[in-house]
PDB file of N, CA and C in Angstrom:
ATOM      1  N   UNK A   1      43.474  70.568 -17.688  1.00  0.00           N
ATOM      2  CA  UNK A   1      42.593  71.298 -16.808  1.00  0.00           C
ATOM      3  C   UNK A   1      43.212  72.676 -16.577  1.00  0.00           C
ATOM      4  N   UNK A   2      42.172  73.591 -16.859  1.00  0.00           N
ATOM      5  CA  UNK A   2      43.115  75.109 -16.502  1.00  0.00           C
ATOM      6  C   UNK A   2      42.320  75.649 -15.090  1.00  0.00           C
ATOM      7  N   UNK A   3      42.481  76.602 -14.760  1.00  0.00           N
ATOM      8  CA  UNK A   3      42.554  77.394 -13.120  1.00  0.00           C
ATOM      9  C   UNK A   3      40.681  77.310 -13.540  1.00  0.00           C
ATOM     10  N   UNK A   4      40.025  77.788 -14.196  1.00  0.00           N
ATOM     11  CA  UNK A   4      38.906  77.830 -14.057  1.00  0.00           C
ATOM     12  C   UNK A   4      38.462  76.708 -13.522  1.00  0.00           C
ATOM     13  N   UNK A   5      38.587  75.360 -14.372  1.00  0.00           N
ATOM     14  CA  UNK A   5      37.862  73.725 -14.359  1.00  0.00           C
ATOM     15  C   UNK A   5      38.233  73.625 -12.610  1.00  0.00           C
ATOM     16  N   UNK A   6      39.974  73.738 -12.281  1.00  0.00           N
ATOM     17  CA  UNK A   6      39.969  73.652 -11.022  1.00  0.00           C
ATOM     18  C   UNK A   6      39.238  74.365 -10.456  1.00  0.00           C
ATOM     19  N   UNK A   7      38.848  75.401 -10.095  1.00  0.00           N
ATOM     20  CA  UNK A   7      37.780  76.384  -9.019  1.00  0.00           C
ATOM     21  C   UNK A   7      36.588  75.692  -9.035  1.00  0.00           C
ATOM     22  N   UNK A   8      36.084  75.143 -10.548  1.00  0.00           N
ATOM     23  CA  UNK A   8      34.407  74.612 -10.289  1.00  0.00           C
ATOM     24  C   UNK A   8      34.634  73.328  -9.891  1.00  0.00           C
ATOM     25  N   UNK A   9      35.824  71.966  -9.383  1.00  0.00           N
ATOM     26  CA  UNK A   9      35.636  71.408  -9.141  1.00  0.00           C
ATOM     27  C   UNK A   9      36.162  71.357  -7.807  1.00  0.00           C
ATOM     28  N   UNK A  10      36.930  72.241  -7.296  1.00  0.00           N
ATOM     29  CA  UNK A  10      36.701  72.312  -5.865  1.00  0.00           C
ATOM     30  C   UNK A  10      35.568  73.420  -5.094  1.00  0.00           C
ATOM     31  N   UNK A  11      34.772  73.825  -5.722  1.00  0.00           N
ATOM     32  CA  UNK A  11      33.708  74.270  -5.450  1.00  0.00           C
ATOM     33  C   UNK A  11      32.839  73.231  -4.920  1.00  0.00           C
ATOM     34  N   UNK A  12      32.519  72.257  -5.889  1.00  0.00           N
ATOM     35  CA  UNK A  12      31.756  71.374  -5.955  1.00  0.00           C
ATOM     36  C   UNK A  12      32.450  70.085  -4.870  1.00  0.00           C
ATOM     37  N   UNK A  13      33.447  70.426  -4.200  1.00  0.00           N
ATOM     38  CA  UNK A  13      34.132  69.286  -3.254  1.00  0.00           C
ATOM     39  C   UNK A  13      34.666  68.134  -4.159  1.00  0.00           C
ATOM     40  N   UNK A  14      35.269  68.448  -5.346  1.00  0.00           N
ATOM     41  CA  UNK A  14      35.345  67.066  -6.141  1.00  0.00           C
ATOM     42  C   UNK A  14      36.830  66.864  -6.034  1.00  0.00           C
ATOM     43  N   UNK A  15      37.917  67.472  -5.537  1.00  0.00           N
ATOM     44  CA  UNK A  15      39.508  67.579  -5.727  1.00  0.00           C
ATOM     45  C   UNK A  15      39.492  66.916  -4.244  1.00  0.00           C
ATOM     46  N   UNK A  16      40.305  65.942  -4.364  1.00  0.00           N
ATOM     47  CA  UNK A  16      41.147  65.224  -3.310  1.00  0.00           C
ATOM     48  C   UNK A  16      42.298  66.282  -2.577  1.00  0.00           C
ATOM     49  N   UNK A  17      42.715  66.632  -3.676  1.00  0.00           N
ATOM     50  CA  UNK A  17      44.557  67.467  -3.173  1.00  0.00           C
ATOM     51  C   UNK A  17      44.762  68.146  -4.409  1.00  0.00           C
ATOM     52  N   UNK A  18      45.183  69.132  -3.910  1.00  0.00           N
ATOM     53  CA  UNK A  18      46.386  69.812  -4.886  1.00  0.00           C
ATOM     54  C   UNK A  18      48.193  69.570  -4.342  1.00  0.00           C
ATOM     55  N   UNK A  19      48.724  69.458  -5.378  1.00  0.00           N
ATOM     56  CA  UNK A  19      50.196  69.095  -5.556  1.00  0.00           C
ATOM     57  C   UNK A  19      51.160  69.930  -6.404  1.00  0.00           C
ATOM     58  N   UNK A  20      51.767  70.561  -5.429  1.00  0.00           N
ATOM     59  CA  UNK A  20      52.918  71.707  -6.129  1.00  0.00           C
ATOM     60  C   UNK A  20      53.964  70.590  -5.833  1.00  0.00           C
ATOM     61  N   UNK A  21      54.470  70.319  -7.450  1.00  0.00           N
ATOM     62  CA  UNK A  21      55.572  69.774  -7.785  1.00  0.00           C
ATOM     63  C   UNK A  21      56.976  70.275  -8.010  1.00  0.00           C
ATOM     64  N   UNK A  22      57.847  70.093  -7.210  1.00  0.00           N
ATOM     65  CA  UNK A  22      59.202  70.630  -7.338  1.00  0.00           C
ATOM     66  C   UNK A  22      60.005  70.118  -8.213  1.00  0.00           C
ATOM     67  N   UNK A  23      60.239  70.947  -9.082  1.00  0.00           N
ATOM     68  CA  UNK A  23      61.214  69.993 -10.748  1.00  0.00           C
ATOM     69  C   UNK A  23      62.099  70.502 -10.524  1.00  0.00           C
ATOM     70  N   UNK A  24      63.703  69.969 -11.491  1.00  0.00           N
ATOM     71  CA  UNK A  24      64.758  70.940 -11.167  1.00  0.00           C
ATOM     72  C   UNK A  24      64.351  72.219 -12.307  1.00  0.00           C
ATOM     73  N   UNK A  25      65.485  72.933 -11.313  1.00  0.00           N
ATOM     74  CA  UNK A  25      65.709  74.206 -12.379  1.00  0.00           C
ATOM     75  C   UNK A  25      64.397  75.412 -11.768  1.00  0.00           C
ATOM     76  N   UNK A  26      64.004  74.853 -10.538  1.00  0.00           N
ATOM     77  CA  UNK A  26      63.573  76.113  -9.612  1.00  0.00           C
ATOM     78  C   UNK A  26      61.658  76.842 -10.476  1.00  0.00           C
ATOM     79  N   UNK A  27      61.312  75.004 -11.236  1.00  0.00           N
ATOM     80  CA  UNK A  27      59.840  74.859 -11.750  1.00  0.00           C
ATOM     81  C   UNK A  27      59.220  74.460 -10.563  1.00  0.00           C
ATOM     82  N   UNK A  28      57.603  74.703 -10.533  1.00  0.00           N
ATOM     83  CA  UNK A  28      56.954  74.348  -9.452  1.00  0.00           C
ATOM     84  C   UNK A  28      55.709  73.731 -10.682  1.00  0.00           C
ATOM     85  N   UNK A  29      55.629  72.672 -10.778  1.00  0.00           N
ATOM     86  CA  UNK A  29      53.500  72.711 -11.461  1.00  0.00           C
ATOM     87  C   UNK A  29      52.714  72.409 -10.580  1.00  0.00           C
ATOM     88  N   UNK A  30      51.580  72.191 -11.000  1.00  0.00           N
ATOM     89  CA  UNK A  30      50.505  72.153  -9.793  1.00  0.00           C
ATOM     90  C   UNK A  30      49.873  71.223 -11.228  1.00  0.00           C
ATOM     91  N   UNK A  31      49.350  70.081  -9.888  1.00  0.00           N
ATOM     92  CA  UNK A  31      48.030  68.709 -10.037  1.00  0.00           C
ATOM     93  C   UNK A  31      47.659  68.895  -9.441  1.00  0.00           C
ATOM     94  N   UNK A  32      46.383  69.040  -9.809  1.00  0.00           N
ATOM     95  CA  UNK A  32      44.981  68.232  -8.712  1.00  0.00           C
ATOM     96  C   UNK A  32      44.601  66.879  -9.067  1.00  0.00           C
ATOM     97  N   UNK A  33      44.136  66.496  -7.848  1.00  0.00           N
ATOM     98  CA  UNK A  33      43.804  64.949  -7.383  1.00  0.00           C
ATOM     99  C   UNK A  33      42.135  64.839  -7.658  1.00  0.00           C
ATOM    100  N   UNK A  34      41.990  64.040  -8.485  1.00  0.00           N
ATOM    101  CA  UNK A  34      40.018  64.294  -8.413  1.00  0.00           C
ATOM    102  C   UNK A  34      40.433  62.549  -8.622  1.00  0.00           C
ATOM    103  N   UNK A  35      39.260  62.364  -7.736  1.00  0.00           N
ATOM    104  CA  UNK A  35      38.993  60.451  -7.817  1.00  0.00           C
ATOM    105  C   UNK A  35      40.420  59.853  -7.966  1.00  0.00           C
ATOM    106  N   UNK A  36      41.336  60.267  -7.281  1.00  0.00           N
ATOM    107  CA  UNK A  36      42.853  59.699  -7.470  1.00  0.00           C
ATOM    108  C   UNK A  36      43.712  59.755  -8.839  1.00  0.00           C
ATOM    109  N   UNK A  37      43.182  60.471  -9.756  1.00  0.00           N
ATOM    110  CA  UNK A  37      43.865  60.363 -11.091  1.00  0.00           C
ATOM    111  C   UNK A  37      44.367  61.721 -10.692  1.00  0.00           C
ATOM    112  N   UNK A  38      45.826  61.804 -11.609  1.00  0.00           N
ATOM    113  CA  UNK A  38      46.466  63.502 -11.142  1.00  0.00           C
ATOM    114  C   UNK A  38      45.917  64.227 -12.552  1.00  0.00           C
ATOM    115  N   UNK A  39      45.959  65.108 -12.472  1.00  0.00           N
ATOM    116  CA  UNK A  39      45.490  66.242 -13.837  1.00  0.00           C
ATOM    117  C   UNK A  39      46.362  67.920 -13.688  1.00  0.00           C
ATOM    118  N   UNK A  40      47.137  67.647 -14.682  1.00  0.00           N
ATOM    119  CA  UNK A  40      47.724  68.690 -14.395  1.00  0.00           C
ATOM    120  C   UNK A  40      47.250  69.840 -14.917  1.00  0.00           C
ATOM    121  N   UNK A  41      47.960  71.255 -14.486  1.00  0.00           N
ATOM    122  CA  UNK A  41      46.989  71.945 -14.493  1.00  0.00           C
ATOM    123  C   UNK A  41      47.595  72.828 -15.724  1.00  0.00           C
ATOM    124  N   UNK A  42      46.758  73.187 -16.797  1.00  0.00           N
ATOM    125  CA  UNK A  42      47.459  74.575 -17.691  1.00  0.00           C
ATOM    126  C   UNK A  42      47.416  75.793 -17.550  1.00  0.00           C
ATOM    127  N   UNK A  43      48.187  76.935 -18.346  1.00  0.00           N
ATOM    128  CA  UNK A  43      48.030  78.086 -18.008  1.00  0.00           C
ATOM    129  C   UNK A  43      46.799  78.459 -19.187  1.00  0.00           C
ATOM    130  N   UNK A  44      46.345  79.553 -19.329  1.00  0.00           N
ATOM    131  CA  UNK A  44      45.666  80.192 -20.169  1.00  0.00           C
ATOM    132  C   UNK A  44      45.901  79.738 -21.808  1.00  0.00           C
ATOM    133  N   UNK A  45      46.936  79.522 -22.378  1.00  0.00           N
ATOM    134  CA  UNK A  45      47.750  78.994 -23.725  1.00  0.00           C
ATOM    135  C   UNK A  45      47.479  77.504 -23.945  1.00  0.00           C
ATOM    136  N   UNK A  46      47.238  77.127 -22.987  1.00  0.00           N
ATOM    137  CA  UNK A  46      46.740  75.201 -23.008  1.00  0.00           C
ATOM    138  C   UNK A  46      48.210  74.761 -22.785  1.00  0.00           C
ATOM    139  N   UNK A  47      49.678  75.804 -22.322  1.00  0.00           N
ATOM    140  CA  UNK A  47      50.315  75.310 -22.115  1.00  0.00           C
ATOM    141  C   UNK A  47      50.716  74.494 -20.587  1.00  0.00           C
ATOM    142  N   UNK A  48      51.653  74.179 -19.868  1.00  0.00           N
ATOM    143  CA  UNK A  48      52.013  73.866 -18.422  1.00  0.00           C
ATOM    144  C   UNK A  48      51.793  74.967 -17.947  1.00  0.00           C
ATOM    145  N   UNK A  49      50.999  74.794 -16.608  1.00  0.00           N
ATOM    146  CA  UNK A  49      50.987  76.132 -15.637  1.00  0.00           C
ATOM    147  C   UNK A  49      52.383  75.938 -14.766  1.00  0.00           C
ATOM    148  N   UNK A  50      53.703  76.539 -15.008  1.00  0.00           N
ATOM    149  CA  UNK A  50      54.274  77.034 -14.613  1.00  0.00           C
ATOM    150  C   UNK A  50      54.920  77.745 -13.708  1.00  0.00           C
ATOM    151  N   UNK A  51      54.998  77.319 -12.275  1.00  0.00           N
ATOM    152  CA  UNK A  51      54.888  78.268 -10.772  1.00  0.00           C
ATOM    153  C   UNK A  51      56.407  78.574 -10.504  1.00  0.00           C
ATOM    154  N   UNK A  52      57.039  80.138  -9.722  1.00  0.00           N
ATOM    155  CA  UNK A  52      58.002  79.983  -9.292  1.00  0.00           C
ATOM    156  C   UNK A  52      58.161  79.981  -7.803  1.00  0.00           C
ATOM    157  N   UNK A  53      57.229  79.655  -7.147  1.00  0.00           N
ATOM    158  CA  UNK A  53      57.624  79.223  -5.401  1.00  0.00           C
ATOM    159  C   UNK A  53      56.240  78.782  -4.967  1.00  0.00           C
ATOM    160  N   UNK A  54      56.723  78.338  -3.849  1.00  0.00           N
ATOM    161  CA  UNK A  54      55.403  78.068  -2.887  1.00  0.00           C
ATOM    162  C   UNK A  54      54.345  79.486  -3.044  1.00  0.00           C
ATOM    163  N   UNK A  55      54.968  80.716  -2.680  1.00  0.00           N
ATOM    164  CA  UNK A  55      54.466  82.235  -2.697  1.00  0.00           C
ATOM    165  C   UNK A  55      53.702  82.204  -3.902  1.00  0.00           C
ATOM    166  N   UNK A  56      54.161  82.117  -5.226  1.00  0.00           N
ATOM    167  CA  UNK A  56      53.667  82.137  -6.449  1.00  0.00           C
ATOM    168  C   UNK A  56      52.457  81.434  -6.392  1.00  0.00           C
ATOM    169  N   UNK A  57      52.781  79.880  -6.268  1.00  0.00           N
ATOM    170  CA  UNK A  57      51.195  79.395  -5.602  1.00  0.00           C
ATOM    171  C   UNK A  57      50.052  79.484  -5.054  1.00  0.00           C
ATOM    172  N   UNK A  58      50.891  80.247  -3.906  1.00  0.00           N
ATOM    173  CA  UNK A  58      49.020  80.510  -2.646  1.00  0.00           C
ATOM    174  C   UNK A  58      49.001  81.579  -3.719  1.00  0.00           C
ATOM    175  N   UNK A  59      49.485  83.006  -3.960  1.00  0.00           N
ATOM    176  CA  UNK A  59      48.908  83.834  -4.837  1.00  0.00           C
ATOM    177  C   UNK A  59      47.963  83.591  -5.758  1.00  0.00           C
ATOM    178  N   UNK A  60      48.487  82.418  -7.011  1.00  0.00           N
ATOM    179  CA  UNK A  60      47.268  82.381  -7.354  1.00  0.00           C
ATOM    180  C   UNK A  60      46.047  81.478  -7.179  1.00  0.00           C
ATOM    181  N   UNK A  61      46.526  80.766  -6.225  1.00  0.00           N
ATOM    182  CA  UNK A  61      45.361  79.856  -5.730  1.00  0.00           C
ATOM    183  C   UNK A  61      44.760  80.713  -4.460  1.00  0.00           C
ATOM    184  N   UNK A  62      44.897  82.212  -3.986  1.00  0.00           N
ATOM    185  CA  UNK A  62      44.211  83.001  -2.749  1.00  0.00           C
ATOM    186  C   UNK A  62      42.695  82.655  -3.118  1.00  0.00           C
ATOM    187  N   UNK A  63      41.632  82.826  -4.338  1.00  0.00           N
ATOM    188  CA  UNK A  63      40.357  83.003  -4.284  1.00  0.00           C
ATOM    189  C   UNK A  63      39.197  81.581  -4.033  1.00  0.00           C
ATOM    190  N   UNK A  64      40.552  80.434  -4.562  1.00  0.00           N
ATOM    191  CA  UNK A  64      40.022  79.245  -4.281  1.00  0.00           C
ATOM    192  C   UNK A  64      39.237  78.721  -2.737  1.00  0.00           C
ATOM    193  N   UNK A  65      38.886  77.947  -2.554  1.00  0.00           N
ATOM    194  CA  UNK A  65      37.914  76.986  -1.665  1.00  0.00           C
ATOM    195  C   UNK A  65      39.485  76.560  -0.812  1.00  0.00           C
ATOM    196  N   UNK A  66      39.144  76.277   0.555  1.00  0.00           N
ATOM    197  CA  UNK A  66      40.215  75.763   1.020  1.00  0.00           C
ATOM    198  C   UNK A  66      40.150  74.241   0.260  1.00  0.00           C
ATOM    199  N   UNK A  67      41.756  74.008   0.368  1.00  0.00           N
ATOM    200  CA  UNK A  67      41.626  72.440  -0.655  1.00  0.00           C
ATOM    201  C   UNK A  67      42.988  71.800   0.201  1.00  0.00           C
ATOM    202  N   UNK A  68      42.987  70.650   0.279  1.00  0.00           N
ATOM    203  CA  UNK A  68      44.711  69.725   1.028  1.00  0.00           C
ATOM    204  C   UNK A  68      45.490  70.519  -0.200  1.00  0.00           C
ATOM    205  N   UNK A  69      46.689  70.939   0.383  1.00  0.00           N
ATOM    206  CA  UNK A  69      47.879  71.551  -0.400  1.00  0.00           C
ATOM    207  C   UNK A  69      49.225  70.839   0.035  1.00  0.00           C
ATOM    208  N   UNK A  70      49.857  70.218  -1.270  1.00  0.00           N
ATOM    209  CA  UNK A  70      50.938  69.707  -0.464  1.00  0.00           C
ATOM    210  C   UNK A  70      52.272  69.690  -1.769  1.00  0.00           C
ATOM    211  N   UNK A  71      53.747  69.666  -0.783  1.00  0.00           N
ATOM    212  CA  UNK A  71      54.820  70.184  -1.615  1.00  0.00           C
ATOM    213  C   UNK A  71      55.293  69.274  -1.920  1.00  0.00           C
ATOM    214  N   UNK A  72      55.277  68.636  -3.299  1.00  0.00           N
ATOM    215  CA  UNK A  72      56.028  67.028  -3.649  1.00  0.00           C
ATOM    216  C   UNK A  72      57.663  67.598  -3.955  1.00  0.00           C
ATOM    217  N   UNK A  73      58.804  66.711  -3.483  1.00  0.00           N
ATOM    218  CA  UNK A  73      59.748  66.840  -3.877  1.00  0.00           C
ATOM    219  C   UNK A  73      60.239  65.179  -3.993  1.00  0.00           C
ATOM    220  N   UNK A  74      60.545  65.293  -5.483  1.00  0.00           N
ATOM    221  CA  UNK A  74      61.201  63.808  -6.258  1.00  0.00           C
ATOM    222  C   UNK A  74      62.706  63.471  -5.660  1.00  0.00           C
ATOM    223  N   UNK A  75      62.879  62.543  -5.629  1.00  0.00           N
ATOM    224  CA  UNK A  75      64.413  62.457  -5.090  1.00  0.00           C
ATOM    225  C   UNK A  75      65.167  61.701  -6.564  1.00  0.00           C
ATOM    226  N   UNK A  76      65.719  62.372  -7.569  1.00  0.00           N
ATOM    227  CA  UNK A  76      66.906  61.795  -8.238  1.00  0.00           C
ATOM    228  C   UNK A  76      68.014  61.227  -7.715  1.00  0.00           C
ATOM    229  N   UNK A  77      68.418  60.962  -6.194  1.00  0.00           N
ATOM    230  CA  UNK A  77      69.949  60.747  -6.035  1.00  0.00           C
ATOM    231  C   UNK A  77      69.814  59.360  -6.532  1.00  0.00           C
ATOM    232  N   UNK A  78      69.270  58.672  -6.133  1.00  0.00           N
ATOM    233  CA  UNK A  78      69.658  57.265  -6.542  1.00  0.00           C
ATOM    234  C   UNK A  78      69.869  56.588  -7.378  1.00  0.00           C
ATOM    235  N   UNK A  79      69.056  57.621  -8.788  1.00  0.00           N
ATOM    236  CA  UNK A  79      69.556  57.503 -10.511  1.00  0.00           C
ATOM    237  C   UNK A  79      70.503  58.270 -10.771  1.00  0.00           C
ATOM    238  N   UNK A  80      71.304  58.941  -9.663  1.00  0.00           N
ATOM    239  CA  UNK A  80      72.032  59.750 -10.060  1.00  0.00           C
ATOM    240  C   UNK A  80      73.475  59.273  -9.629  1.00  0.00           C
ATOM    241  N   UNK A  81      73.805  58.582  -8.584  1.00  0.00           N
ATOM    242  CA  UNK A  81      74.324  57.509  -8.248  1.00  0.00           C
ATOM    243  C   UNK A  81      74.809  56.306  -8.869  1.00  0.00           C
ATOM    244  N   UNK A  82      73.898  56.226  -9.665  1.00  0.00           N
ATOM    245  CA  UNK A  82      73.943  54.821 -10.227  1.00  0.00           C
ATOM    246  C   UNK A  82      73.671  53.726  -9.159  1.00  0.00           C
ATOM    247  N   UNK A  83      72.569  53.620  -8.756  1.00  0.00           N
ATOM    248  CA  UNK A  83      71.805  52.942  -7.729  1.00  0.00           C
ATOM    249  C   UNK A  83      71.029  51.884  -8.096  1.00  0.00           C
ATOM    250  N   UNK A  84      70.626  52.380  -8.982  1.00  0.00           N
ATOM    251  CA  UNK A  84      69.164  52.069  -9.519  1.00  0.00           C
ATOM    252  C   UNK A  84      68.103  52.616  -8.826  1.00  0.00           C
ATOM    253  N   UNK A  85      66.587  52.487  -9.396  1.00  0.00           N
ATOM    254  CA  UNK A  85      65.639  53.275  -8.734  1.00  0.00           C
ATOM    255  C   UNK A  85      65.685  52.414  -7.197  1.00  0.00           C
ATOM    256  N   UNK A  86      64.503  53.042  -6.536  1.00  0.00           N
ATOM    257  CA  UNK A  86      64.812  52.524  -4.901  1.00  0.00           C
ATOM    258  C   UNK A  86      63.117  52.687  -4.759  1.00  0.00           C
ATOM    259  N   UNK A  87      62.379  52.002  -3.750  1.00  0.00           N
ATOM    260  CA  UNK A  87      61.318  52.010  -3.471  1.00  0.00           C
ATOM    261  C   UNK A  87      60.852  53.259  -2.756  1.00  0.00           C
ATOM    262  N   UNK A  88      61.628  54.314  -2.456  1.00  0.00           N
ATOM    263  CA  UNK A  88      60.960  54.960  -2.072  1.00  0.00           C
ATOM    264  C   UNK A  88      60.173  55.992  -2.308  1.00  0.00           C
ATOM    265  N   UNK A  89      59.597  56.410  -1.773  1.00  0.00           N
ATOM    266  CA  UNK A  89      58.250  57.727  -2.308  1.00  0.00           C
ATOM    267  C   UNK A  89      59.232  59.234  -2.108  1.00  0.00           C
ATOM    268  N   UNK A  90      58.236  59.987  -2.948  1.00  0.00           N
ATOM    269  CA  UNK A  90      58.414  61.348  -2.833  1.00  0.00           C
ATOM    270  C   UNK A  90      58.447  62.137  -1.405  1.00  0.00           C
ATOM    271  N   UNK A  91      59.044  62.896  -1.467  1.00  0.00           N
ATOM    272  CA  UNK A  91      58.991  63.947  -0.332  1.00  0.00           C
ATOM    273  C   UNK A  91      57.717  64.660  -0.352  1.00  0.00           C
ATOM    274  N   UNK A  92      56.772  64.074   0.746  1.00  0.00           N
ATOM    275  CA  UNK A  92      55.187  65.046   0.365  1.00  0.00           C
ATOM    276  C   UNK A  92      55.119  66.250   1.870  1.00  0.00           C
ATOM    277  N   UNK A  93      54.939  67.409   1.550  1.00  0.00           N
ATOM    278  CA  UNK A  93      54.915  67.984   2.780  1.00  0.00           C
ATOM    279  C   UNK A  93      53.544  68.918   2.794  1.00  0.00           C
ATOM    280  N   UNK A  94      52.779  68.966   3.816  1.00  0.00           N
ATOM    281  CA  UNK A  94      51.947  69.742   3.556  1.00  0.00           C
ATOM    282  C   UNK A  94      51.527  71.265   3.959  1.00  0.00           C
ATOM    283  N   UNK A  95      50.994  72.048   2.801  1.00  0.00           N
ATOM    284  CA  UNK A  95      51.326  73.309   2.963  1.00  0.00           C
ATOM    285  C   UNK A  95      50.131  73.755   3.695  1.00  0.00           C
ATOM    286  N   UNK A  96      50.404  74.959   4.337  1.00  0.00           N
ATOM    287  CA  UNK A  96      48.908  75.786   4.821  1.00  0.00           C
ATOM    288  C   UNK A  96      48.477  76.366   3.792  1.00  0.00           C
TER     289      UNK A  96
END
């Protein structure tokens, strides 16, 4: 899905959420949520759309429809540890 498909489907009220994903190495992507499936989003190239901050985000999401915006952050410590995975969820925070 690229920035266009997103605009006509939150036009149309069809996006649950958008999700700026925090990866390492200071990547941000963005999913939208339509009917609970995630779809990530591409840039112009059909490659990963690519974000470097929250800022980078609202920028280019300013012309959009208001939509739920929220900041996922993954927690590696516990594979990083040698833990094993752990039941818990992502860090979801939500943005204005």
């Amino acid at each position: 899905m690229n920035l266009q498909e997103l605009n006509a489907y939150a036009i149309a009220g069809k996006v649950d959420e958008l999700n700026l994903i925090s990866m390492e190495g200071g990547i941000y992507l963005l999913e939208a949520r339509i009917h609970g499936a995630a779809h990530p989003l591409d840039d112009t190239h059909g490659q990963t759309l690519r974000l470097r901050s929250v800022e980078h985000a609202r920028e280019v999401l300013h012309a959009f429809p208001k939509l739920t915006f929220n900041l996922i952050h993954t927690s590696v410590h516990d594979e990083m540890c040698g833990l094993g995975i752990s039941a818990q969820e992502s860090l979801k925070v939500p943005i204005s």
